[in-house]
N, C-alpha and C. Protein backbone atom coordinates (compact mmCIF):
# COMPACT_ATOMS: atom_id res chain seq x y z
N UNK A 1 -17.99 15.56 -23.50
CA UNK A 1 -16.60 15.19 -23.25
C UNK A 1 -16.48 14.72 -21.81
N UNK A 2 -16.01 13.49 -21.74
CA UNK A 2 -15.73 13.13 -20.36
C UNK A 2 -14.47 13.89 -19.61
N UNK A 3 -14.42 13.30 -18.45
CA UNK A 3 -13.48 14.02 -17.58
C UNK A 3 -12.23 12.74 -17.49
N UNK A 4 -11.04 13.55 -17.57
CA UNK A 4 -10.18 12.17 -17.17
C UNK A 4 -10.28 11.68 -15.57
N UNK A 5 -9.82 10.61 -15.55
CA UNK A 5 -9.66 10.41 -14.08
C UNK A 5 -8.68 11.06 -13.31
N UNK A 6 -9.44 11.12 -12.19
CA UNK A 6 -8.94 12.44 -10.96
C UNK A 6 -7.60 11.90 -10.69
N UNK A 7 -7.05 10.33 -11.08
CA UNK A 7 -5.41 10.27 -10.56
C UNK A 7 -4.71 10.46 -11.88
N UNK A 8 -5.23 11.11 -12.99
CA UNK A 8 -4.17 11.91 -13.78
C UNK A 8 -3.51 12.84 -13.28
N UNK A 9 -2.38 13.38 -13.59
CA UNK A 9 -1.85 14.56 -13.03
C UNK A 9 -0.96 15.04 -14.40
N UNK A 10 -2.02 16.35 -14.74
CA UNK A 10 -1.32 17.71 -16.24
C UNK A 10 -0.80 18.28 -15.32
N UNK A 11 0.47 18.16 -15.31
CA UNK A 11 1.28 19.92 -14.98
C UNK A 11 0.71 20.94 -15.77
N UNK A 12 1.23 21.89 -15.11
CA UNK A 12 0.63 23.40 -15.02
C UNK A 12 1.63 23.76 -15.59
N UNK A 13 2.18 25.05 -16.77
CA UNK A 13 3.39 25.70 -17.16
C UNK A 13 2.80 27.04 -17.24
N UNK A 14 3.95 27.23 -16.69
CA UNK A 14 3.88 29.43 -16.54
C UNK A 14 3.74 29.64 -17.55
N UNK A 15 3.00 30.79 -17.39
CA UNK A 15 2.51 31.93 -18.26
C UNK A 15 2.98 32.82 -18.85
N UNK A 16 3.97 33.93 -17.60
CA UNK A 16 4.64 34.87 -18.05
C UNK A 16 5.66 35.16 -17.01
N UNK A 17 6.45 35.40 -17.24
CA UNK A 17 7.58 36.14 -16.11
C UNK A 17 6.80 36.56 -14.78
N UNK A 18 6.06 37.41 -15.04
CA UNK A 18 5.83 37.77 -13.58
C UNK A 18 4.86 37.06 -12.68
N UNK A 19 4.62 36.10 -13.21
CA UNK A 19 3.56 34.91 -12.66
C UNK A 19 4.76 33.67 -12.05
N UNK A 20 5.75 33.78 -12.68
CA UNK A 20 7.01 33.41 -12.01
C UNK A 20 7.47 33.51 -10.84
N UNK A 21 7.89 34.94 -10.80
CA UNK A 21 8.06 35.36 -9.74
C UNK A 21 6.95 35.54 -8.40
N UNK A 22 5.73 35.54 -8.73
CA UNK A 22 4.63 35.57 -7.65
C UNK A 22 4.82 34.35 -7.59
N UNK A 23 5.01 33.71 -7.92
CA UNK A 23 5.02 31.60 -7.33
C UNK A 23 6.42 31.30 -6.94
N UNK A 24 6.85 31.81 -7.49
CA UNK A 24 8.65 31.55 -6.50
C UNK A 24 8.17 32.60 -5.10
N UNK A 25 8.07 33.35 -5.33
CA UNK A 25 7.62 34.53 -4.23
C UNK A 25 6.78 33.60 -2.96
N UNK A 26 6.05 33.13 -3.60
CA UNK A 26 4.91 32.39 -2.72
C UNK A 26 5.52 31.25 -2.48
N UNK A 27 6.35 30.68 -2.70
CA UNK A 27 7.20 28.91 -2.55
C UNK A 27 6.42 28.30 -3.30
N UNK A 28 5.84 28.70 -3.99
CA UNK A 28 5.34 27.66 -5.18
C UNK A 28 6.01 26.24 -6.01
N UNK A 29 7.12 27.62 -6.39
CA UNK A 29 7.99 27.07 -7.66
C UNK A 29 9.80 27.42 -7.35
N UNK A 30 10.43 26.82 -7.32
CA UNK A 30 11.70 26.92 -7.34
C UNK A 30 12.76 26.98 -8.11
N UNK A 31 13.95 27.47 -8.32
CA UNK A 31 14.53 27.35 -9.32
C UNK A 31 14.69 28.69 -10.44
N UNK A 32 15.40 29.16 -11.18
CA UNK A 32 15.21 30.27 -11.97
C UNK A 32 15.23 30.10 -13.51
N UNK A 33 14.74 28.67 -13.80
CA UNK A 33 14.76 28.14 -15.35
C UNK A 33 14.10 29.06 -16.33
N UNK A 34 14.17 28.83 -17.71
CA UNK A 34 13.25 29.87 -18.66
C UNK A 34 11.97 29.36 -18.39
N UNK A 35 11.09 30.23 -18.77
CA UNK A 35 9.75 30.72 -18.81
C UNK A 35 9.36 29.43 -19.86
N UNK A 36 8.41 28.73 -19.41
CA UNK A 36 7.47 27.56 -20.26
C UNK A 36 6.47 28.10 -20.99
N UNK A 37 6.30 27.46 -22.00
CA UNK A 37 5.33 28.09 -22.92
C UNK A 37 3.56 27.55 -22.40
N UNK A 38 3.26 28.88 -22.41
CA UNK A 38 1.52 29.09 -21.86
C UNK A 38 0.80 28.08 -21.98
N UNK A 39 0.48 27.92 -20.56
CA UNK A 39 -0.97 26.80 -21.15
C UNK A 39 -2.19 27.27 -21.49
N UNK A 40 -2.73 27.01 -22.03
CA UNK A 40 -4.16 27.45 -22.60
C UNK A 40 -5.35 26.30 -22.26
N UNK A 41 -6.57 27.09 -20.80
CA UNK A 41 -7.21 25.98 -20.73
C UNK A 41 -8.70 26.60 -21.25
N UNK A 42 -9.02 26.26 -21.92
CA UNK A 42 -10.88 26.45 -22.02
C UNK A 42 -11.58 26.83 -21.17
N UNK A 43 -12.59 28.05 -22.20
CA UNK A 43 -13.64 28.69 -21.01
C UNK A 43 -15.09 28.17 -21.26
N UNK A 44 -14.72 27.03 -22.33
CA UNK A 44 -16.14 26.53 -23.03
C UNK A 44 -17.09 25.64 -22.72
N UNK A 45 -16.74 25.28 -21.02
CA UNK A 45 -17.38 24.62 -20.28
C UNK A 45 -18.37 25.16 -19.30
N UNK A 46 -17.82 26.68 -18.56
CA UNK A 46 -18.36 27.47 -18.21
C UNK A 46 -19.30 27.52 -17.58
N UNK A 47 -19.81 26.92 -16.12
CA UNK A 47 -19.41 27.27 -15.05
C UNK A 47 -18.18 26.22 -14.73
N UNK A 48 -17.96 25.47 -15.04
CA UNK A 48 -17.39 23.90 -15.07
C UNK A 48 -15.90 24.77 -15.48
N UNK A 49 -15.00 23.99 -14.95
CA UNK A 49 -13.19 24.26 -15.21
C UNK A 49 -13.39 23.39 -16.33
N UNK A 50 -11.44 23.40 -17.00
CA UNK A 50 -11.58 22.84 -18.34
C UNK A 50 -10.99 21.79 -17.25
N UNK A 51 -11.14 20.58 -17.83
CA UNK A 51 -10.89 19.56 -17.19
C UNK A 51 -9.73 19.12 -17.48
N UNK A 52 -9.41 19.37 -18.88
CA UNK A 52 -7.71 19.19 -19.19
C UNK A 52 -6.37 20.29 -18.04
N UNK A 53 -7.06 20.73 -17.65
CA UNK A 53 -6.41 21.67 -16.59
C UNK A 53 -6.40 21.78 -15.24
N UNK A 54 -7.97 21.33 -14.78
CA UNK A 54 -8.47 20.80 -13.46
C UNK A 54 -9.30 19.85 -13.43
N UNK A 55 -8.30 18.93 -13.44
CA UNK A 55 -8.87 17.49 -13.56
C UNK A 55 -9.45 16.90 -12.24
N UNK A 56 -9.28 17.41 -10.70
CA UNK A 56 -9.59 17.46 -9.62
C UNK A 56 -8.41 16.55 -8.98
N UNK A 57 -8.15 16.65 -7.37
CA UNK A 57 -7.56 15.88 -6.98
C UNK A 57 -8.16 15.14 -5.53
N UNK A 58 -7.83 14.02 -4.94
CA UNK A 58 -8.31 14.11 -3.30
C UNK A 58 -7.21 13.84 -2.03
N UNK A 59 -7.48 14.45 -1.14
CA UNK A 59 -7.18 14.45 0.31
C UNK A 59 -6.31 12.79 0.61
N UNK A 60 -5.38 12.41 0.79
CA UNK A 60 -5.36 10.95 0.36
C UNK A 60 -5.84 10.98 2.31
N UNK A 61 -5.74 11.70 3.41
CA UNK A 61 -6.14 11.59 4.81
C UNK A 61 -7.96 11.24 4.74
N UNK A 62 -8.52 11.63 3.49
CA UNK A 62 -9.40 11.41 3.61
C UNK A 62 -10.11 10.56 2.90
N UNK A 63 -10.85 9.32 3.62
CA UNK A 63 -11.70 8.06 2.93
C UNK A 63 -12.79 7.90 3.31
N UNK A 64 -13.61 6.92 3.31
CA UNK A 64 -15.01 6.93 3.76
C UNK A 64 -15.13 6.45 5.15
N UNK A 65 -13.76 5.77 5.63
CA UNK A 65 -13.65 4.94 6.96
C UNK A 65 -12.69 6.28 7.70
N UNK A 66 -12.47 7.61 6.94
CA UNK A 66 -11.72 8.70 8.14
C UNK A 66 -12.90 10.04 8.60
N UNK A 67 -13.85 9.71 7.40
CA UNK A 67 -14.50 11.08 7.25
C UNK A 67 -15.33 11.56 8.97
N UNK A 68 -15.33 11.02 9.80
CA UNK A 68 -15.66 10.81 11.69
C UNK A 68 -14.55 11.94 12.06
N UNK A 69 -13.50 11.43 11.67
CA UNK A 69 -12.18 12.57 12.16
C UNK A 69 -11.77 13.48 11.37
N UNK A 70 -12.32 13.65 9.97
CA UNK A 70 -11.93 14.76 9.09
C UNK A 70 -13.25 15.56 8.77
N UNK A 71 -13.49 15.28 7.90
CA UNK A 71 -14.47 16.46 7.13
C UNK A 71 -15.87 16.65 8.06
N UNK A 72 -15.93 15.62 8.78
CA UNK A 72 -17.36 15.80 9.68
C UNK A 72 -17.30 16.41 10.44
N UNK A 73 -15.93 17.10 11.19
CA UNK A 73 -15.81 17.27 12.19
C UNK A 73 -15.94 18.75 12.19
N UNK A 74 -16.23 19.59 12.63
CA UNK A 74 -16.98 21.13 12.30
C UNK A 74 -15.29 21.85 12.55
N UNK A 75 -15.20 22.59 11.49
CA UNK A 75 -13.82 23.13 11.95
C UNK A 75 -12.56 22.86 11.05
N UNK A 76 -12.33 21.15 10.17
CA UNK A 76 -11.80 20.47 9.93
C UNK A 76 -11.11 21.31 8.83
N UNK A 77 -12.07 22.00 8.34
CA UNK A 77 -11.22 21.93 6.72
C UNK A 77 -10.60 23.47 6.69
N UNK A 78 -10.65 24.54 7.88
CA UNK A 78 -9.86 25.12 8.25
C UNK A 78 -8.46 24.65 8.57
N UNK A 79 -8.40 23.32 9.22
CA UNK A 79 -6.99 23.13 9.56
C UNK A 79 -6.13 22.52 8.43
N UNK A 80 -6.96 22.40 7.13
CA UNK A 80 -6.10 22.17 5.81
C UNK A 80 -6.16 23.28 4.56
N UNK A 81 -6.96 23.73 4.95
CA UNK A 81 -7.30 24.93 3.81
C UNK A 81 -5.90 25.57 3.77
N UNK A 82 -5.52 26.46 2.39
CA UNK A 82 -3.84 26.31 2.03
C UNK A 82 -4.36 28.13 2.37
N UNK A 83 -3.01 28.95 2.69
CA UNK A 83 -2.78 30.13 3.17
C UNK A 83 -3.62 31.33 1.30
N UNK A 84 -4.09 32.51 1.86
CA UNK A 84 -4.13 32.80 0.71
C UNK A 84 -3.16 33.71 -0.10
N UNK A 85 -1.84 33.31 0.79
CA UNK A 85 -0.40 33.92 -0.21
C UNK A 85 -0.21 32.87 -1.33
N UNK A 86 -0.57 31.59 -1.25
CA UNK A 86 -0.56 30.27 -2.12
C UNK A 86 -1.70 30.87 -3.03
N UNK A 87 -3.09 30.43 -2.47
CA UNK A 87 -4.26 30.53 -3.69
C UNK A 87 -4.10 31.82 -4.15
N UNK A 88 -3.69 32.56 -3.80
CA UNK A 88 -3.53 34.57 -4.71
C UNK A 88 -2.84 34.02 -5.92
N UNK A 89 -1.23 33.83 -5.59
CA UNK A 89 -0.16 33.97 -6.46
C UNK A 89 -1.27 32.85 -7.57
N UNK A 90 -1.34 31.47 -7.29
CA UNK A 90 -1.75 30.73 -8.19
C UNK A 90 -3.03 30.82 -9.45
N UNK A 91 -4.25 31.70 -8.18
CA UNK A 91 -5.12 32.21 -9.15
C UNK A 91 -4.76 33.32 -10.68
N UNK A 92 -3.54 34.19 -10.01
CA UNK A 92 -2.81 34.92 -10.65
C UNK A 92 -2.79 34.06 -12.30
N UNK A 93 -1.62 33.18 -12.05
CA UNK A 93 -1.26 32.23 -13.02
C UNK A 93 -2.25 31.82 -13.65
N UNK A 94 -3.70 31.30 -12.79
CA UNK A 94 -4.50 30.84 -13.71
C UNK A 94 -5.72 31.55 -14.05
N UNK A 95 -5.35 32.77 -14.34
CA UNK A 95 -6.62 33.32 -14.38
C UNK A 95 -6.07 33.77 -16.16
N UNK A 96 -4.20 34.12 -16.13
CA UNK A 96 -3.92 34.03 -17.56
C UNK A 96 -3.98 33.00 -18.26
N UNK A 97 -3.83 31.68 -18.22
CA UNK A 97 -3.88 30.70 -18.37
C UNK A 97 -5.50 30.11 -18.96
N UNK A 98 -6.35 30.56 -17.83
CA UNK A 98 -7.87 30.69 -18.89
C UNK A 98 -7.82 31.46 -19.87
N UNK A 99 -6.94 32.30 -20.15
CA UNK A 99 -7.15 33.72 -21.11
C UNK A 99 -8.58 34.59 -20.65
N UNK A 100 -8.88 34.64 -19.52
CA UNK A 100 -9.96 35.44 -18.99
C UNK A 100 -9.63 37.11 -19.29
N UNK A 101 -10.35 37.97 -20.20
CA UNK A 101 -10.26 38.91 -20.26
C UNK A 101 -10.65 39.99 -19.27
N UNK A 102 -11.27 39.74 -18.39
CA UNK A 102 -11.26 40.40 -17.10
C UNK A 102 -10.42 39.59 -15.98
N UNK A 103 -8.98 40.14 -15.71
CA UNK A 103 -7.77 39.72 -14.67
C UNK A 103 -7.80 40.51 -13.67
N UNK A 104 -8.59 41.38 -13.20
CA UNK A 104 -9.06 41.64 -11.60
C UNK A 104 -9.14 40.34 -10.75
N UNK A 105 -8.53 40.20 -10.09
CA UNK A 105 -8.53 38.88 -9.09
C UNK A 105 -9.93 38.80 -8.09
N UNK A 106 -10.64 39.89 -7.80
CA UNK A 106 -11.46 39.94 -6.93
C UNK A 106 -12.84 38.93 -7.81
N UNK A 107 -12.89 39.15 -9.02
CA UNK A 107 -13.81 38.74 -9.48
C UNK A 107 -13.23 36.77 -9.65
N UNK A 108 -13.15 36.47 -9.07
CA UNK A 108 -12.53 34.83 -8.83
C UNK A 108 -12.36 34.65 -7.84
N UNK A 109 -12.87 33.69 -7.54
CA UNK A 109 -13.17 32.40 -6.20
C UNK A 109 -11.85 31.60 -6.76
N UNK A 110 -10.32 31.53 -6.10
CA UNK A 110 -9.39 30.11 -6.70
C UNK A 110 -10.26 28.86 -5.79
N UNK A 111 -10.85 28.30 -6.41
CA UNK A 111 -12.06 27.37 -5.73
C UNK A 111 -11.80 25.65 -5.89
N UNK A 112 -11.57 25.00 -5.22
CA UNK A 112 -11.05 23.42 -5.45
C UNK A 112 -12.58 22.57 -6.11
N UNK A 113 -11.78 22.03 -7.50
CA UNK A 113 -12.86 21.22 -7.63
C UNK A 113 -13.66 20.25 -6.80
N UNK A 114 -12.95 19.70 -6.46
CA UNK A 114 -13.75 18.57 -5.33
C UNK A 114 -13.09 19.71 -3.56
N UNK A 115 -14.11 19.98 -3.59
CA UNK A 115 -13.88 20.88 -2.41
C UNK A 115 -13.57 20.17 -1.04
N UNK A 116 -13.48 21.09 -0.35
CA UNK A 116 -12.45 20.55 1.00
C UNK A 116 -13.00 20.16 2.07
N UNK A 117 -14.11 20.12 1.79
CA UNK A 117 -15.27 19.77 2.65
C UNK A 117 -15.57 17.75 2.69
N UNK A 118 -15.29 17.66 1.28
CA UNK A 118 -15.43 16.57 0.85
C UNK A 118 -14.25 15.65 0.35
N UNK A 119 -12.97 16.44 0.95
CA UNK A 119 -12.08 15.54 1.11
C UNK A 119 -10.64 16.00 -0.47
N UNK A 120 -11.44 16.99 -0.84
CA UNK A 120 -10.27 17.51 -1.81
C UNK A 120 -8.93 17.81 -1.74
N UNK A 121 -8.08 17.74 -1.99
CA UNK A 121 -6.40 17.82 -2.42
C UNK A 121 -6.40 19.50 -1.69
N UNK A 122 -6.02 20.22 -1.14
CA UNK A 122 -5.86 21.14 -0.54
C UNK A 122 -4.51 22.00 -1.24
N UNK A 123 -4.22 22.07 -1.55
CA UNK A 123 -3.42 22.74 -2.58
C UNK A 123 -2.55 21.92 -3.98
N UNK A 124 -2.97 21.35 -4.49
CA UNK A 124 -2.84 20.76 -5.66
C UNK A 124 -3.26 21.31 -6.73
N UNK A 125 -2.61 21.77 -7.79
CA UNK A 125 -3.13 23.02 -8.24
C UNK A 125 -4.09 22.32 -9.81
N UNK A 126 -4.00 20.96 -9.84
CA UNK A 126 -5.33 20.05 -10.56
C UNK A 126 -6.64 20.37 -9.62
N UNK A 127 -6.48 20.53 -8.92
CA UNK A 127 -7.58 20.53 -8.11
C UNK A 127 -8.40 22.33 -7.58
N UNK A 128 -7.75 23.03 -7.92
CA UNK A 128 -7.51 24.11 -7.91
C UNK A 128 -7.83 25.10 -9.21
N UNK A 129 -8.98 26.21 -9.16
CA UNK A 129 -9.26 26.75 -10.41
C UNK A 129 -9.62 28.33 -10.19
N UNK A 130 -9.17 29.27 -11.05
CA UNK A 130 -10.04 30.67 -10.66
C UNK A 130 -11.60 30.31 -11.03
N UNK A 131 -12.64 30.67 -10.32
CA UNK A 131 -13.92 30.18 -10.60
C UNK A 131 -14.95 31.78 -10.94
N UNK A 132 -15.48 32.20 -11.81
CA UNK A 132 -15.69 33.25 -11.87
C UNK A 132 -16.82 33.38 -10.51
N UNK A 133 -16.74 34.92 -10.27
CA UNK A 133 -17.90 34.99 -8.96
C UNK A 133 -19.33 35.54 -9.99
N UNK A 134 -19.26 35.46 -10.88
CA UNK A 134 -19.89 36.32 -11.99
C UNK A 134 -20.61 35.41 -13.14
N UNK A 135 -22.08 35.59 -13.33
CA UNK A 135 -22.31 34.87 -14.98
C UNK A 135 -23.22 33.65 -13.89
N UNK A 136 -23.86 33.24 -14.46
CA UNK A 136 -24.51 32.07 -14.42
C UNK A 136 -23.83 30.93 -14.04
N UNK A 137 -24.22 29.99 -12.11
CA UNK A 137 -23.64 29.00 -11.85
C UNK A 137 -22.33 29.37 -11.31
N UNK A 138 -22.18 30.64 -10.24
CA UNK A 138 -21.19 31.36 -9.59
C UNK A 138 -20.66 30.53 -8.29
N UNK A 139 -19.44 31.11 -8.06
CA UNK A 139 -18.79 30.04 -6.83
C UNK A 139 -19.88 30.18 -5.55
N UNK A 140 -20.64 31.07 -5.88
CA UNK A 140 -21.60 31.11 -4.62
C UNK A 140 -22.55 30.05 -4.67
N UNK A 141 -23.10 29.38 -6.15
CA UNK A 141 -23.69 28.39 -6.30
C UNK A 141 -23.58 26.92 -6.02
N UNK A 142 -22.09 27.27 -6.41
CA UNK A 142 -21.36 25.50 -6.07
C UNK A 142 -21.29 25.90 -4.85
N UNK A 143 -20.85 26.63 -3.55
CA UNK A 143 -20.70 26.00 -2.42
C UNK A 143 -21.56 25.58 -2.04
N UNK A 144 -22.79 26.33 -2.23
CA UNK A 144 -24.41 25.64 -1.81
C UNK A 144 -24.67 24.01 -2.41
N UNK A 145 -23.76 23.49 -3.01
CA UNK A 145 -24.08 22.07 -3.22
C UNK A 145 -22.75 21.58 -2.72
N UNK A 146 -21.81 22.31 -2.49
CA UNK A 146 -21.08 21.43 -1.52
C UNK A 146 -20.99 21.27 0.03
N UNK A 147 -21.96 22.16 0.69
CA UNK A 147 -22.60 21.80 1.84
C UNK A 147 -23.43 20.85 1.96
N UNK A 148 -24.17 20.72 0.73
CA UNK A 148 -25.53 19.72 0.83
C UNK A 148 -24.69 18.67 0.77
N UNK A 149 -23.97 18.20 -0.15
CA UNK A 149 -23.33 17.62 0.16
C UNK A 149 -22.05 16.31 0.86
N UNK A 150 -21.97 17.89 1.89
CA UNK A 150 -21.08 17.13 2.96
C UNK A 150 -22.03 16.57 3.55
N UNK A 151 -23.19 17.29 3.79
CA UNK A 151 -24.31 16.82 4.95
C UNK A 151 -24.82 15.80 5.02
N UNK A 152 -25.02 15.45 3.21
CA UNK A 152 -25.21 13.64 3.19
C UNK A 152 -24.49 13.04 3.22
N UNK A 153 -23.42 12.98 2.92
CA UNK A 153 -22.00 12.35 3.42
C UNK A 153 -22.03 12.03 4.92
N UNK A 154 -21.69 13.01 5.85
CA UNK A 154 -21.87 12.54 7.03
C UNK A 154 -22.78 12.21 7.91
N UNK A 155 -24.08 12.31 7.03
CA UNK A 155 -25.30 11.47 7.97
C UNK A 155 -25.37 10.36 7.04
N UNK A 156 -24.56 10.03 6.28
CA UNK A 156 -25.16 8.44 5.96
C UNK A 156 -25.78 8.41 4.63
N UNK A 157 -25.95 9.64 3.81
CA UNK A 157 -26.78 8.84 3.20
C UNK A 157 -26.60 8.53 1.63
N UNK A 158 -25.38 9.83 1.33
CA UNK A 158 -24.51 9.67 -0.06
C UNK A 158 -22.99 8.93 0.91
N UNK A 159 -21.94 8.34 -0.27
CA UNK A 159 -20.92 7.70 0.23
C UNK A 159 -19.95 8.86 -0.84
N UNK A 160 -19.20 8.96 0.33
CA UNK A 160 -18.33 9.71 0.22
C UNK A 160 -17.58 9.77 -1.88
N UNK A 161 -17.03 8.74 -2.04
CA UNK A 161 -16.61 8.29 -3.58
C UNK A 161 -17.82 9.09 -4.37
N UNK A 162 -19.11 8.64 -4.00
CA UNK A 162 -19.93 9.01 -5.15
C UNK A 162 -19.90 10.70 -5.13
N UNK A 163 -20.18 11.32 -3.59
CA UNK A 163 -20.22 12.58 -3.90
C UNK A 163 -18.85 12.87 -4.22
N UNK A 164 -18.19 12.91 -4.62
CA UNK A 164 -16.58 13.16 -5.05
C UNK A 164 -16.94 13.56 -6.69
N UNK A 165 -16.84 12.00 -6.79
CA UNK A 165 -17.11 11.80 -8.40
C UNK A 165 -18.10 12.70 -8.93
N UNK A 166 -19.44 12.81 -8.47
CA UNK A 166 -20.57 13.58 -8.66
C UNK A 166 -20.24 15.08 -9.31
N UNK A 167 -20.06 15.81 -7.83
CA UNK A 167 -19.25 16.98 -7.95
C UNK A 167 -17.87 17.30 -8.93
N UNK A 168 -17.36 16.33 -8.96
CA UNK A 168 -16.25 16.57 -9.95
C UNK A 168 -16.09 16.29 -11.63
N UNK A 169 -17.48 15.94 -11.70
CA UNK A 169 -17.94 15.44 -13.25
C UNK A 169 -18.98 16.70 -13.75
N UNK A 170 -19.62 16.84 -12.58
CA UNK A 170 -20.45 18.42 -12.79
C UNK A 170 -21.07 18.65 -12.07
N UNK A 171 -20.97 19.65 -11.46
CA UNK A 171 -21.31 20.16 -10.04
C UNK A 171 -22.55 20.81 -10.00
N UNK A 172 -23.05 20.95 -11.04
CA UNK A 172 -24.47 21.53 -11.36
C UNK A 172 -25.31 20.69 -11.53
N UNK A 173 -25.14 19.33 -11.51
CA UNK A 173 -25.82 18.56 -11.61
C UNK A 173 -25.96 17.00 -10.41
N UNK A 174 -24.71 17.88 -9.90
CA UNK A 174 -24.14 16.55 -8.85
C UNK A 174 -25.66 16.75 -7.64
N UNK A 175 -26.28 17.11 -7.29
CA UNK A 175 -27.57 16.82 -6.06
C UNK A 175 -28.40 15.88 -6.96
N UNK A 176 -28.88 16.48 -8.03
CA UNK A 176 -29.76 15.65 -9.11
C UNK A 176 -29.06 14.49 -8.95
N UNK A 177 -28.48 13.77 -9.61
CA UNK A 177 -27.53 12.69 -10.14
C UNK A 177 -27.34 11.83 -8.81
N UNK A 178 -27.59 12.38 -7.55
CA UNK A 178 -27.28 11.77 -6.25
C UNK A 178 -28.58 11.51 -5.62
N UNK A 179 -29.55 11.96 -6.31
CA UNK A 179 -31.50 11.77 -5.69
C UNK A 179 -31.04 13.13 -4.41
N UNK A 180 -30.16 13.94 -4.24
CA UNK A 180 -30.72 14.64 -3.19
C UNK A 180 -31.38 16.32 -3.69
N UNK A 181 -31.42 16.47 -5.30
CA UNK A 181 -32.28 18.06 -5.20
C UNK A 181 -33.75 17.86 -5.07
């Protein structure tokens, strides 16, 4: 199954009342309308998000002619990375939303598909997924290819678009697919 393209945008619909209130709580969501009926995204991709849900998004500050003043710059993606009163409440939401039968939050990385290193949407919640820390192909795995990564990115030797795309089509495969494993 392919991935749609990253300038689709699926809204997200609440889950349950109190996933409500943690996102109004957090400035998420505004307003006191009824409760939307659950989204349901797939765990059958696994390490991979369902893509109908996190379809990925990007940084629009960041291109291949900014990446000198953004992502290269050691430090950078601290000054966009979103607070974790935002990624808590949201992982919250989407951790029911996978229907994950273990909802301990500790066991989830809320982890950006196209990570922030490489120019990802910084709180866009397409872009945005609980990632298990657990099971085969753990958020500890993907960051180790999103360092590698950045690193070819900013010495020249992957272009920025491809590692995007790469990583955001499958991240387990994105070094292969780029000649850098």
């Amino acid at each position: 199954m392919s991935r749609p393209p990253l300038t689709w945008r699926i809204p997200r619909q609440l889950t349950v009342a109190a996933c409500s209130v943690a996102l109004a709580t957090a400035g998420l969501i505004t307003g006191t309308g009824a409760a939307h009926a659950a989204t349901s995204c797939s765990q059958s991709n696994l390490p991979l998000p369902d893509p109908s849900c996190t379809p990925g998004a990007y940084n629009p500050d960041v291109t291949q002619s900014t990446i000198n003043s953004t992502i290269c710059v050691s430090g950078w993606t601290s000054t966009v990375r979103p607070p974790a009163s935002y990624t808590n409440a949201l992982k919250v939401k989407q951790i029911a939303e996978y229907g994950y039968s273990d909802t301990n939050t500790a066991d989830y990385e809320e982890d950006h598909l196209v990570p922030l290193e490489l120019g990802g949407a910084p709180k866009d919640p397409n872009n945005l997924w609980p990632e298990p820390r657990y099971g085969s192909g753990t958020a500890g795995n993907k960051d180790q290819v999103e360092n590698k990564l950045k690193r070819a990115v900013c010495n020249g030797t992957v272009n920025l678009d491809d590692a995007r795309s790469a990583i955001a089509t499958d991240w387990t495969t994105a070094l292969a697919q780029l000649g850098l494993s």
